[in-house]
N, C-alpha and C. Protein backbone atom coordinates (compact mmCIF):
# COMPACT_ATOMS: atom_id res chain seq x y z
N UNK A 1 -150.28 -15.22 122.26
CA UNK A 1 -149.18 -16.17 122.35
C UNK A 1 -149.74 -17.49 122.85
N UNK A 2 -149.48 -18.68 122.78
CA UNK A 2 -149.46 -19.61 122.48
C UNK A 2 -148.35 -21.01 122.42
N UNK A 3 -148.72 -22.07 122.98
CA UNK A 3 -148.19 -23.33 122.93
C UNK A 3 -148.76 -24.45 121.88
N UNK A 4 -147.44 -24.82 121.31
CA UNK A 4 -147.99 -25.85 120.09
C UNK A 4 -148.03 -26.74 120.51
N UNK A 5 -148.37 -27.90 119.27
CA UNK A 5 -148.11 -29.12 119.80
C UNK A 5 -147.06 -30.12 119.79
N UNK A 6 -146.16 -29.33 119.03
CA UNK A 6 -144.53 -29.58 119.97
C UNK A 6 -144.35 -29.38 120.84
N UNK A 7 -144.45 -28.46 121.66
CA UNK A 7 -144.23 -28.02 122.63
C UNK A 7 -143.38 -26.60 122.65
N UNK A 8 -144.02 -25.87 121.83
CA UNK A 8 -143.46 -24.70 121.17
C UNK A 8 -144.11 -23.65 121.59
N UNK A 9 -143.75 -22.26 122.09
CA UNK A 9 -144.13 -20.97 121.96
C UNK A 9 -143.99 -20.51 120.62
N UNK A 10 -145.47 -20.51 120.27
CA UNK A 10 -145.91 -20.01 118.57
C UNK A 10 -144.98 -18.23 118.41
N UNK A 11 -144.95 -18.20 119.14
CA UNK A 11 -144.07 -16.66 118.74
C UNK A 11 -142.60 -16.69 118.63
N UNK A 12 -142.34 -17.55 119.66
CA UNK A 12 -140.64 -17.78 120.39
C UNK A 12 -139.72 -18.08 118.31
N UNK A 13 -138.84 -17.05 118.56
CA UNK A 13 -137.68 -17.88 117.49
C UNK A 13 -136.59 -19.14 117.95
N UNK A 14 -136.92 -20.11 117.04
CA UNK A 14 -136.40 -21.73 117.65
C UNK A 14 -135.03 -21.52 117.06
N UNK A 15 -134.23 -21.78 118.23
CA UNK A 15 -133.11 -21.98 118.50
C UNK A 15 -132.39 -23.44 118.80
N UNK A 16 -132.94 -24.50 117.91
CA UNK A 16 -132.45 -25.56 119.25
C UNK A 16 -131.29 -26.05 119.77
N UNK A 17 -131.52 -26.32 121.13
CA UNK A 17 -129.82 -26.57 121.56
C UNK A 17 -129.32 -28.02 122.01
N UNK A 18 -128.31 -28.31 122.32
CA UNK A 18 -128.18 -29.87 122.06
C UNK A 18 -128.50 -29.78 123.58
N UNK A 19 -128.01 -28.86 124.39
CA UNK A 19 -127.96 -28.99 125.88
C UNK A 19 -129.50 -29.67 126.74
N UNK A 20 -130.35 -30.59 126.31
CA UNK A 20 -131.07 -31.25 127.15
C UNK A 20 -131.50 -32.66 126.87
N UNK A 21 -132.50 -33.17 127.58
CA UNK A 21 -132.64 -34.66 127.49
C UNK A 21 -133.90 -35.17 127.91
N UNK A 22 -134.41 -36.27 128.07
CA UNK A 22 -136.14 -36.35 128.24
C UNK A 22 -136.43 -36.52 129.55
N UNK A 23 -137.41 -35.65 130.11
CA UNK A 23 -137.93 -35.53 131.52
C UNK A 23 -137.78 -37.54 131.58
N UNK A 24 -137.86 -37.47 133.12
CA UNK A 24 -137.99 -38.77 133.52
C UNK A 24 -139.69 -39.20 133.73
N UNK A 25 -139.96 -39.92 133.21
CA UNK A 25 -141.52 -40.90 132.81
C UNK A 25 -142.36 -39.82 134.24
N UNK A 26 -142.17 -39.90 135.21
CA UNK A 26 -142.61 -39.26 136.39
C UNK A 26 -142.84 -38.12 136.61
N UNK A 27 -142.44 -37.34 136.29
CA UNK A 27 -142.12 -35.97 136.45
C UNK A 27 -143.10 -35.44 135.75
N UNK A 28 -143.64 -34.27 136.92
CA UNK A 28 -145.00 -33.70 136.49
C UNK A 28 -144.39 -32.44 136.36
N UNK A 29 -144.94 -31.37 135.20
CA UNK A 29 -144.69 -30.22 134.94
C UNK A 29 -145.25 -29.07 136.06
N UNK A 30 -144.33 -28.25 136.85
CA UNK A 30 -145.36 -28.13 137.90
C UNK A 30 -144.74 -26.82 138.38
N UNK A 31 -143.12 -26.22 137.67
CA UNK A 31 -142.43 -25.10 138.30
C UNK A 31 -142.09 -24.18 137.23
N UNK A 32 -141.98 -23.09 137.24
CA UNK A 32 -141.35 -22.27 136.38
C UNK A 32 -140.02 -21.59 137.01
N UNK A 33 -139.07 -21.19 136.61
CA UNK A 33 -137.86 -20.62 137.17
C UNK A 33 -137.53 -19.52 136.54
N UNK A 34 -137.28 -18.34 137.03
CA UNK A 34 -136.98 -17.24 136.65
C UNK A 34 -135.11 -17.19 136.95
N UNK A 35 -134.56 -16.89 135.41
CA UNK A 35 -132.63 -16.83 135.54
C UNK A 35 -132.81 -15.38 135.24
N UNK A 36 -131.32 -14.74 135.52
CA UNK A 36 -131.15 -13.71 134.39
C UNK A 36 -129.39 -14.22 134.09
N UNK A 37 -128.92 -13.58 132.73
CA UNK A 37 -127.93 -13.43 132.36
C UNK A 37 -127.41 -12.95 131.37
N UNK A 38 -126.32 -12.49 131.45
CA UNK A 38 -125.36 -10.85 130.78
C UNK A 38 -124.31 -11.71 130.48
N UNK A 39 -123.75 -11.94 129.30
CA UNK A 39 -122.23 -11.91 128.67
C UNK A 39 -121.49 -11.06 128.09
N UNK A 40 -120.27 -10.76 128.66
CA UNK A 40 -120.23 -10.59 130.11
C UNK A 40 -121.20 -9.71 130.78
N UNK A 41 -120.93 -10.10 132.18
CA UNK A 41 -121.57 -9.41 133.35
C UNK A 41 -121.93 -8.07 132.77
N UNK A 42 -123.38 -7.91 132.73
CA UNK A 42 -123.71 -6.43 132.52
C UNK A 42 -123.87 -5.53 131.08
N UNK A 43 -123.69 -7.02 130.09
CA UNK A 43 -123.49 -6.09 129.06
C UNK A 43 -123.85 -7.24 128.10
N UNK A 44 -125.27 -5.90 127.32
CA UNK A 44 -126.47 -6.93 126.92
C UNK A 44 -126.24 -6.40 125.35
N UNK A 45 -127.03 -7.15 124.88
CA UNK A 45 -127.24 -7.26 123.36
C UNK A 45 -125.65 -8.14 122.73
N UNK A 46 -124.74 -8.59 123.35
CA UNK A 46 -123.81 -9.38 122.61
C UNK A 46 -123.47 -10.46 121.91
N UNK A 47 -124.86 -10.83 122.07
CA UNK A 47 -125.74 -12.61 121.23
C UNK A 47 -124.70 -13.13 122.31
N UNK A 48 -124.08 -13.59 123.61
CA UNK A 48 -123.17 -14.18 124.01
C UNK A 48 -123.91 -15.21 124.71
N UNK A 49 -124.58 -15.46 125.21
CA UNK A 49 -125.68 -15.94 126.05
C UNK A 49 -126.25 -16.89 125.15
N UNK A 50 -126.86 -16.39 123.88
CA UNK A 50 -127.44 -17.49 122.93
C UNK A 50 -126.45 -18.25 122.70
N UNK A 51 -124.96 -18.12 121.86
CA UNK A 51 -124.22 -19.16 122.16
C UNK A 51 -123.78 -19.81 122.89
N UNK A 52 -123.70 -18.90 124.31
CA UNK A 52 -123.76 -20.22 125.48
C UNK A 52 -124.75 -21.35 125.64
N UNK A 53 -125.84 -21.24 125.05
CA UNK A 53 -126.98 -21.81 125.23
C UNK A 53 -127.24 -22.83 124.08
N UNK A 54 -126.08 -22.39 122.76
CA UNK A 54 -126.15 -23.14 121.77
C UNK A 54 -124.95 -24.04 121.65
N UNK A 55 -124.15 -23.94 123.12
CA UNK A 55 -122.78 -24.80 123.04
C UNK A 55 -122.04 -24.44 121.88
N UNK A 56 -121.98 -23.00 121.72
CA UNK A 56 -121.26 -22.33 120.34
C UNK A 56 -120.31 -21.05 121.10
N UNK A 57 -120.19 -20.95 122.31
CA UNK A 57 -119.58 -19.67 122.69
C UNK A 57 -117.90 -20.01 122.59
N UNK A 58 -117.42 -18.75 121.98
CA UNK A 58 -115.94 -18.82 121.80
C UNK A 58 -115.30 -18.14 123.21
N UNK A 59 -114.86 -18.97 123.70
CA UNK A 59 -113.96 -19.24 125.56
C UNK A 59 -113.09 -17.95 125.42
N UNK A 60 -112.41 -17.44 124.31
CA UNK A 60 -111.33 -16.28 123.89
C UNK A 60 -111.95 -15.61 123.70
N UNK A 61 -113.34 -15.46 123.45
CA UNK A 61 -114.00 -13.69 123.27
C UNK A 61 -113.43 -12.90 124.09
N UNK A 62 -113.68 -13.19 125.95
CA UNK A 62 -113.83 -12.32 127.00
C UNK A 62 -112.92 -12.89 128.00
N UNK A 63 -111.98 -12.64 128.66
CA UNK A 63 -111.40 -13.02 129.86
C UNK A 63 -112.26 -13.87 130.78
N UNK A 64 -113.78 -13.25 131.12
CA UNK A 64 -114.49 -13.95 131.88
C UNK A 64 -115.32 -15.11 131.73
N UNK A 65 -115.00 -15.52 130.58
CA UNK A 65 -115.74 -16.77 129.87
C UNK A 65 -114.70 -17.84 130.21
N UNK A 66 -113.51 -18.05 130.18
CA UNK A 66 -112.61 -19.08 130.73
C UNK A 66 -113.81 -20.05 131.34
N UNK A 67 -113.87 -19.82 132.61
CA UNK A 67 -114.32 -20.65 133.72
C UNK A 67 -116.15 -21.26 132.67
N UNK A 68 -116.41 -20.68 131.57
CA UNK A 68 -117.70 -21.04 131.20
C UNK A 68 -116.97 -22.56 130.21
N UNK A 69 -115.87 -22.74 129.66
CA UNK A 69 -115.36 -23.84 128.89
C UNK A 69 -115.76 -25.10 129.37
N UNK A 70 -117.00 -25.84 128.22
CA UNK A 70 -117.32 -27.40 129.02
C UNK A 70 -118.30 -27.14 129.58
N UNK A 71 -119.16 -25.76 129.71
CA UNK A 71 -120.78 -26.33 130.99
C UNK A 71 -121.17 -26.36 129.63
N UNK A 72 -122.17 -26.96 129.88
CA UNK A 72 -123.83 -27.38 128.89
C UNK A 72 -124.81 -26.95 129.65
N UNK A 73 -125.30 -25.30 129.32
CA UNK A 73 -126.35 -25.25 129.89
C UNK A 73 -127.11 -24.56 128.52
N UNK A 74 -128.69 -24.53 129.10
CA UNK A 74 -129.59 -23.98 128.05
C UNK A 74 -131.37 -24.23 129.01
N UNK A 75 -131.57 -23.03 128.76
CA UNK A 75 -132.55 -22.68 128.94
C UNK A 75 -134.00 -23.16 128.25
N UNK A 76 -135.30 -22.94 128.70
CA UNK A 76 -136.66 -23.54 127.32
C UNK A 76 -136.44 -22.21 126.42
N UNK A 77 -136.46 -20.79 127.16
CA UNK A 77 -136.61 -19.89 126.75
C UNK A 77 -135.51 -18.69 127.29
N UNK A 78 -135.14 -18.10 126.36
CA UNK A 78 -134.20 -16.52 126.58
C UNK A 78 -135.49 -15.48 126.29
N UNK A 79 -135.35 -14.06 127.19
CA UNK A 79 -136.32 -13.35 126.54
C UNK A 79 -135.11 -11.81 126.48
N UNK A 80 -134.50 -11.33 125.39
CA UNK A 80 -133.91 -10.13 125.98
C UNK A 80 -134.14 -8.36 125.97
N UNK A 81 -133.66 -7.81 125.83
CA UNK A 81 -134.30 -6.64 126.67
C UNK A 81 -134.88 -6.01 125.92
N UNK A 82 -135.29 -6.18 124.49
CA UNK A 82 -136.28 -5.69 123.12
C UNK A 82 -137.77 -6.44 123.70
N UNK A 83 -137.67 -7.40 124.96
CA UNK A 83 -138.62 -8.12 124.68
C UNK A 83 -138.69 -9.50 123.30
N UNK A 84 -137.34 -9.67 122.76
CA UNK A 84 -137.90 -10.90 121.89
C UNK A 84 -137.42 -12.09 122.32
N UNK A 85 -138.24 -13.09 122.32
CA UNK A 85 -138.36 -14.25 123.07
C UNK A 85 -137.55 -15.47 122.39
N UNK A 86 -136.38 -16.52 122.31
CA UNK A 86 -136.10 -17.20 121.74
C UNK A 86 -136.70 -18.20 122.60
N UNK A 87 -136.39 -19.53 121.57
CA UNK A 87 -136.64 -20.88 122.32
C UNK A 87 -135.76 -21.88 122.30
N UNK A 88 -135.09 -22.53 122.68
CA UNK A 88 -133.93 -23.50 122.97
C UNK A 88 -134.19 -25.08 122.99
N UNK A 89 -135.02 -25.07 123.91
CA UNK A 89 -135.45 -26.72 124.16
C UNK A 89 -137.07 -26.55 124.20
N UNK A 90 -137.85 -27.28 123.82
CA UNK A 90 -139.07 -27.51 124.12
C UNK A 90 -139.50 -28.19 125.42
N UNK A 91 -140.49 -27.36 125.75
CA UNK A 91 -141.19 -27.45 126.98
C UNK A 91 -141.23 -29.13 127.20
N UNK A 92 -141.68 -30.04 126.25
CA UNK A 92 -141.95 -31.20 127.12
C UNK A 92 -140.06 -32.16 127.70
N UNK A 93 -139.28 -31.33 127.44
CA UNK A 93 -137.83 -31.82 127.16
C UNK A 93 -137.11 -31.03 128.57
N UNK A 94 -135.99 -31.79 129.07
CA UNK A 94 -135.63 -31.58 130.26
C UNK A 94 -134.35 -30.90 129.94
N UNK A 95 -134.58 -29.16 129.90
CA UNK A 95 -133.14 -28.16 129.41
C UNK A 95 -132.59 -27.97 130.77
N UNK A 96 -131.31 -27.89 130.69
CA UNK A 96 -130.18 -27.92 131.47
C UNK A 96 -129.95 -26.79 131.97
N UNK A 97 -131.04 -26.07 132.59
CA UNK A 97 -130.62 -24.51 133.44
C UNK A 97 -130.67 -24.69 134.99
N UNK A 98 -131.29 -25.51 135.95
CA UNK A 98 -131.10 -24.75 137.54
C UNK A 98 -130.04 -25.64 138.21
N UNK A 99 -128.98 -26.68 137.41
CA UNK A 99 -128.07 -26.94 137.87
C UNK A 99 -128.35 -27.99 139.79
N UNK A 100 -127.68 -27.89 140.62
CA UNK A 100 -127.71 -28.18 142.06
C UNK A 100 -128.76 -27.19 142.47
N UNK A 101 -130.06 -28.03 142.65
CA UNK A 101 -131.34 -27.59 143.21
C UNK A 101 -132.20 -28.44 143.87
N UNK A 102 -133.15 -27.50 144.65
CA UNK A 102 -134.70 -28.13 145.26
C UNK A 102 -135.43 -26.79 145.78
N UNK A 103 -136.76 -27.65 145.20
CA UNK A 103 -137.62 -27.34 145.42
C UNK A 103 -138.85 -27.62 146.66
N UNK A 104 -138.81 -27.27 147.82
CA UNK A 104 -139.96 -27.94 148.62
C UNK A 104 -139.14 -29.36 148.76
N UNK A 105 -139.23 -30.67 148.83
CA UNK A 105 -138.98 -31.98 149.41
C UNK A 105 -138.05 -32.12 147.52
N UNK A 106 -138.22 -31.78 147.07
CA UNK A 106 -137.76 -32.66 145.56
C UNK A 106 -136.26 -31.85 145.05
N UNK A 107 -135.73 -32.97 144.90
CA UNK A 107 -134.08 -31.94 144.51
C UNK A 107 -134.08 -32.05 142.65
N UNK A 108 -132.89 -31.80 142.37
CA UNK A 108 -132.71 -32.02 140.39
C UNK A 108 -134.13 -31.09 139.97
N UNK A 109 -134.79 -29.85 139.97
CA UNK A 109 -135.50 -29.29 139.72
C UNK A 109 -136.17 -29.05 137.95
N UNK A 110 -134.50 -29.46 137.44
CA UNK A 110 -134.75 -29.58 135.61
C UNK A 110 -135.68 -30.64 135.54
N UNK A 111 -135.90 -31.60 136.27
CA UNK A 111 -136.72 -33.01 136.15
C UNK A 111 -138.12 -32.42 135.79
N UNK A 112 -139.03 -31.10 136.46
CA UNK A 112 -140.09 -31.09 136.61
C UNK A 112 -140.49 -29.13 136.33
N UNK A 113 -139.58 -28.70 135.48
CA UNK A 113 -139.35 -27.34 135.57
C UNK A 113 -139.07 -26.23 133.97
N UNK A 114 -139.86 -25.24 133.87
CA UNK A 114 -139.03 -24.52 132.58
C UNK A 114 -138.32 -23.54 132.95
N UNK A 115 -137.59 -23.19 132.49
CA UNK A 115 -136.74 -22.13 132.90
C UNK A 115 -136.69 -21.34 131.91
N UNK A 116 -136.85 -20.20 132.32
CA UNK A 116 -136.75 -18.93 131.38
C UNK A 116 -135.40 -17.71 132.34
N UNK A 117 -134.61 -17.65 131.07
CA UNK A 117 -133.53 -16.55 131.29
C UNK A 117 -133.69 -15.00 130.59
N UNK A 118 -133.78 -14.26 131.56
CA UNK A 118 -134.32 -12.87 130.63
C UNK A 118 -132.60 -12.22 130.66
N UNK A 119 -132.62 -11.67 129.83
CA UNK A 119 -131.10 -10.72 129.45
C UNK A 119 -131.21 -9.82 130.58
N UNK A 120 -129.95 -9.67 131.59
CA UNK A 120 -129.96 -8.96 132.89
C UNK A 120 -129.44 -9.14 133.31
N UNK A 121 -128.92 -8.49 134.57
CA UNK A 121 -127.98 -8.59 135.84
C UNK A 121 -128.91 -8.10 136.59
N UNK A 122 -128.28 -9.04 138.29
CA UNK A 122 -128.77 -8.88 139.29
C UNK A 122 -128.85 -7.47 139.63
N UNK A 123 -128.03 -6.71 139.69
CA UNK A 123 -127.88 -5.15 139.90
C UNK A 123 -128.43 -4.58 138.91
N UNK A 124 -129.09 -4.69 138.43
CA UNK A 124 -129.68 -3.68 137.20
C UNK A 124 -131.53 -3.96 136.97
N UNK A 125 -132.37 -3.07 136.84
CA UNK A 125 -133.77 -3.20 136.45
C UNK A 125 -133.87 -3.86 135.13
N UNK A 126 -134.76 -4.84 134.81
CA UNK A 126 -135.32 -5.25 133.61
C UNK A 126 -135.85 -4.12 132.63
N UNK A 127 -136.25 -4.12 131.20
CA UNK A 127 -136.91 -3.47 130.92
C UNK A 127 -138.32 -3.80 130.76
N UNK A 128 -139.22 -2.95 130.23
CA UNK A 128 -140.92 -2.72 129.87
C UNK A 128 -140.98 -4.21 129.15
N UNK A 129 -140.38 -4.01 127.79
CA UNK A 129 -140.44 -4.99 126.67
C UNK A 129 -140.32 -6.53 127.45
N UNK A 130 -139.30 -6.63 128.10
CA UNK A 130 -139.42 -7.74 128.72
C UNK A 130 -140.38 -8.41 130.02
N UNK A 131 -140.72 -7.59 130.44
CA UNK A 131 -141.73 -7.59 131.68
C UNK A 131 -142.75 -8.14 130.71
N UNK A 132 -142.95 -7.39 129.61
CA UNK A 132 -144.54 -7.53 128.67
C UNK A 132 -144.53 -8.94 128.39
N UNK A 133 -143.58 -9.37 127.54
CA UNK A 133 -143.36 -10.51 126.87
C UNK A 133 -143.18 -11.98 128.02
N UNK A 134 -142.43 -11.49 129.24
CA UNK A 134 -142.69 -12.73 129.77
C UNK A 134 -144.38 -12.65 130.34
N UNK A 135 -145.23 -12.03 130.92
CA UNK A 135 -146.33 -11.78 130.96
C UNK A 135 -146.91 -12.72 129.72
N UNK A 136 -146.75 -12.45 128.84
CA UNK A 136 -147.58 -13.08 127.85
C UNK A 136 -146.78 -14.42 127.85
N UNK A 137 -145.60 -14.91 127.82
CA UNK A 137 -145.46 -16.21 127.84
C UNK A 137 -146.00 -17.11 129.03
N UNK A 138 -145.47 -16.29 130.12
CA UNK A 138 -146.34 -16.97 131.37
C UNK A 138 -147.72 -17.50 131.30
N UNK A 139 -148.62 -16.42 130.45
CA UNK A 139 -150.27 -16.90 130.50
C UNK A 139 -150.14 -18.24 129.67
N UNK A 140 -149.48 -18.13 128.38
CA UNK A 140 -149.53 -19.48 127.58
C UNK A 140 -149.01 -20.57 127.94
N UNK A 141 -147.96 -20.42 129.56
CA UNK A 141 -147.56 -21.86 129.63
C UNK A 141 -148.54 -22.11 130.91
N UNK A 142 -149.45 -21.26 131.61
CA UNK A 142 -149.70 -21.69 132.67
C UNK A 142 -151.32 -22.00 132.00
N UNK A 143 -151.46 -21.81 131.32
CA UNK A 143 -153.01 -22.15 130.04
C UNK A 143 -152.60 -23.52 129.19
N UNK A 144 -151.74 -23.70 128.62
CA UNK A 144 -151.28 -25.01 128.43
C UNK A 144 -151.38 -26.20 129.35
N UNK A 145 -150.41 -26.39 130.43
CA UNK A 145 -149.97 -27.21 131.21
C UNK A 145 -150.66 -26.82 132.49
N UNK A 146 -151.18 -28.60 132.79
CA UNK A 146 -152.58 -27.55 133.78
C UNK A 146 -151.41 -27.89 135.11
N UNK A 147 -150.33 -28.50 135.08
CA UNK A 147 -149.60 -28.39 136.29
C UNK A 147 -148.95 -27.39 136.97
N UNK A 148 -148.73 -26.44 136.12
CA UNK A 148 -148.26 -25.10 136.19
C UNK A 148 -149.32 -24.28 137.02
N UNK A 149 -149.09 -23.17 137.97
CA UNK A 149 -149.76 -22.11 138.24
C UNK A 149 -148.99 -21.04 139.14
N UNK A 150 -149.53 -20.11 139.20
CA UNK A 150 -148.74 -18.73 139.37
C UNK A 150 -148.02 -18.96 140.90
N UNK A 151 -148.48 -19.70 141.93
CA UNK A 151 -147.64 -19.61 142.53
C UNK A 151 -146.57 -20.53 143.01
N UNK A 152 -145.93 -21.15 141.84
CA UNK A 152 -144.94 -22.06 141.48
C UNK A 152 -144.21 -21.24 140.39
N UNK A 153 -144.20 -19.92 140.50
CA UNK A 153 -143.31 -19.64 139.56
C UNK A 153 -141.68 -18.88 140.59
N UNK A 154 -140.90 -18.90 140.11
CA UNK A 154 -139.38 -18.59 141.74
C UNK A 154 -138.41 -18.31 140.68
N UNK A 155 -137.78 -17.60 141.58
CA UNK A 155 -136.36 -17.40 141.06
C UNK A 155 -135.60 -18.22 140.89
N UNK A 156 -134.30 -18.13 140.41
CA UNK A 156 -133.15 -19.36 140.54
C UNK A 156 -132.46 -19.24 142.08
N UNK A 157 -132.87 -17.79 142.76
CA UNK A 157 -132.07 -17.87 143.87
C UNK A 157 -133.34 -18.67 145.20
N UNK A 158 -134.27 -18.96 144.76
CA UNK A 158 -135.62 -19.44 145.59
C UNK A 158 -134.79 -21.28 145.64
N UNK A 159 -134.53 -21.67 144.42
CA UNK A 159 -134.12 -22.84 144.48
C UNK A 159 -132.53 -23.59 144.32
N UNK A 160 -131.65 -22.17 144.28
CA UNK A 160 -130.27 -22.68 144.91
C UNK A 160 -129.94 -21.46 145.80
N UNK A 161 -130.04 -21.34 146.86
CA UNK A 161 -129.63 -19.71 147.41
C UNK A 161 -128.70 -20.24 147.96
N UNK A 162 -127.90 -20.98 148.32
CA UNK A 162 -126.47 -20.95 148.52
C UNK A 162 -125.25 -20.43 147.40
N UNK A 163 -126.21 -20.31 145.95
CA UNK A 163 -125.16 -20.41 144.95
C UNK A 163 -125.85 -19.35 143.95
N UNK A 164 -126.77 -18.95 143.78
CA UNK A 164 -127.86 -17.77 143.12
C UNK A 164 -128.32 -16.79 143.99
N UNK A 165 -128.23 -15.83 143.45
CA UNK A 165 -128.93 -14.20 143.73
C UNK A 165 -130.15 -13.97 142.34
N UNK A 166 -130.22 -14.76 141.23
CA UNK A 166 -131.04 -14.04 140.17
C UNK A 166 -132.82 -14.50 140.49
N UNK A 167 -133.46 -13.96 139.88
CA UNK A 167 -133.44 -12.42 139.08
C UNK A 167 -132.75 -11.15 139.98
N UNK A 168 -132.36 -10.80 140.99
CA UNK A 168 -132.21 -10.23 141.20
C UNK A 168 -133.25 -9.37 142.12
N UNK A 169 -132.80 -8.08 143.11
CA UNK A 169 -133.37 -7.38 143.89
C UNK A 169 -134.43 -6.36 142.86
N UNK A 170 -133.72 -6.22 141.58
CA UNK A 170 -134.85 -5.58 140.71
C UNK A 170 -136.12 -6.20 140.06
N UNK A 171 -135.84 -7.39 140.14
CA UNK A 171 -137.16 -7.86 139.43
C UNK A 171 -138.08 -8.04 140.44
N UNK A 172 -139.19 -7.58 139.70
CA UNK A 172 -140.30 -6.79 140.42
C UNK A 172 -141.70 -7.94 140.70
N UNK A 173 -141.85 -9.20 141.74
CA UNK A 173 -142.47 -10.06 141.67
C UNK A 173 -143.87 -10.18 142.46
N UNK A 174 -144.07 -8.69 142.44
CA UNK A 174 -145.34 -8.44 143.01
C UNK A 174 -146.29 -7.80 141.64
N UNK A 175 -145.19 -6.88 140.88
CA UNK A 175 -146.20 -6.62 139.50
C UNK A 175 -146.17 -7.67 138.52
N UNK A 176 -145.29 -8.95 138.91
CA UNK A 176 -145.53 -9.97 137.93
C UNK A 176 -146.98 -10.76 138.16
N UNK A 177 -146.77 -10.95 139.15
CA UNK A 177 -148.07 -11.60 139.94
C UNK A 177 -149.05 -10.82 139.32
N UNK A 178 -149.34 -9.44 139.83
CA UNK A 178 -150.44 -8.46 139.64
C UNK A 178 -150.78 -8.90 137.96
N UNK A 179 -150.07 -8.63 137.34
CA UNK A 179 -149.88 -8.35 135.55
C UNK A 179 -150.73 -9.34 135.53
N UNK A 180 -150.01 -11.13 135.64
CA UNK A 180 -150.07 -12.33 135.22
C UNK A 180 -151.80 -12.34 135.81
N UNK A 181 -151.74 -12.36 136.90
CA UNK A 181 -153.59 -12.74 137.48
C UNK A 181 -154.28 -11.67 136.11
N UNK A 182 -153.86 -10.39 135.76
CA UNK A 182 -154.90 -9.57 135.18
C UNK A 182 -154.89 -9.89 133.39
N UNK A 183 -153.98 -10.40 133.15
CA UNK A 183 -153.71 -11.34 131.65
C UNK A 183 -154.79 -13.03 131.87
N UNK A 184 -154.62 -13.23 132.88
CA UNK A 184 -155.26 -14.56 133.06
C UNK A 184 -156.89 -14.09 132.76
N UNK A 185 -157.05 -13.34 133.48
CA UNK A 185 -158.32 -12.77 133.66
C UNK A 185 -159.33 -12.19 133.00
N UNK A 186 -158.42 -11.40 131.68
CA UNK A 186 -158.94 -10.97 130.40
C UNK A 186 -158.87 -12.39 129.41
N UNK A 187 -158.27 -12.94 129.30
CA UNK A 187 -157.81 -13.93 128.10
C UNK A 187 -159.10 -15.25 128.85
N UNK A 188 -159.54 -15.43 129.91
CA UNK A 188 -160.67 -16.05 130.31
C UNK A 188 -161.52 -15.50 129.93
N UNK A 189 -162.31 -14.04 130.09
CA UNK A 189 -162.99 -13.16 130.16
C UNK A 189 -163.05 -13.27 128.45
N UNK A 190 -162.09 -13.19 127.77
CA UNK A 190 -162.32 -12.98 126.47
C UNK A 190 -162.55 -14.63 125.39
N UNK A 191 -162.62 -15.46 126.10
CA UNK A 191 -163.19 -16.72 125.61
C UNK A 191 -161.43 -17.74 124.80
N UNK A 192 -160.15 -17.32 125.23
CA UNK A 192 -159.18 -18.07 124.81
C UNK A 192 -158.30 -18.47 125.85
N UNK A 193 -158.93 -18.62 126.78
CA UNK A 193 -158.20 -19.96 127.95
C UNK A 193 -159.18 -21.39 127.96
């Protein structure tokens, strides 16, 4: 896997969404953000999420979508629980996912950040497929963009915890770490970093 020179994950299926706008001249690429999300809550495979993300979701599907009428959000990347990876906005483009944030001294976190949403709820374990696949996206954006590195990668609840719990108590950020250093390590080792 791989970054183009759009700013594309060569694998990712392009989705694009209107929901973003151009980093500001300043802004160094330097965070990754881990979301999860279920339309509705808990209940995966309903494409509901991609149309939220494509400013296409119908408000009358679900009772609990009301309160979603009017946000613009969208992610760089969705990954869901098959493991297949969409893409929304391109990496060099400022997508509209961590909302009221900071990071360390710097607030507005979309300014300098990608965000990836894996299909999930906080209460529930990820699967294999997806663990794999962000693994492999992780090596290609942190091999790309030399601002990026493994320990700038956080949850959404690392950078709004007054208002986020995701990924959640299940996602597992000690075998991400582990995985990601041992993907880095072969893909050096094997002459394509």
């Amino acid at each position: 896997m791989s970054v183009d020179a759009d700013h594309r994950l060569g694998e990712a299926n392009w989705q694009p969404s209107p929901n973003w706008d151009d980093r500001p001249f300043w802004a160094l690429l330097d965070l990754i953000v881990i979301h999860c999300v279920s339309l509705p809550e808990g209940q995966f495979g309903t494409g509901f999420p991609q149309a939220l993300f494509l400013s296409q979701l119908d408000h009358n599907a679900h009772p609990s979508f009301a309160d979603l009428e009017g946000v613009e959000v969208a992610p760089h990347l969705f990954i869901d629980r098959l493991g297949k990876v969409t893409q929304f906005v391109s990496f060099d483009k400022r997508a509209w996912h961590a909302g009221i944030s900071k990071w360390g001294c710097r607030s507005q976190c979309n300014d300098f950040s990608i965000g990836i949403e894996l299909e999930g709820a906080i209460a529930c374990a990820y699967t294999l497929a997806q663990f794999d696949a962000l693994i492999r996206t992780l090596t290609a954006l942190l091999q790309r963009y030399d601002g990026l590195c493994s320990g700038n990668i956080v949850g959404h609840s690392q950078i709004a915890p007054d208002r986020k719990q995701d990924p959640g108590t299940f996602f597992d950020w000690r075998g991400l770490y582990t995985a990601l250093q041992k993907s880095l390590t072969e893909d050096k080792f094997n002459g394509r970093a």
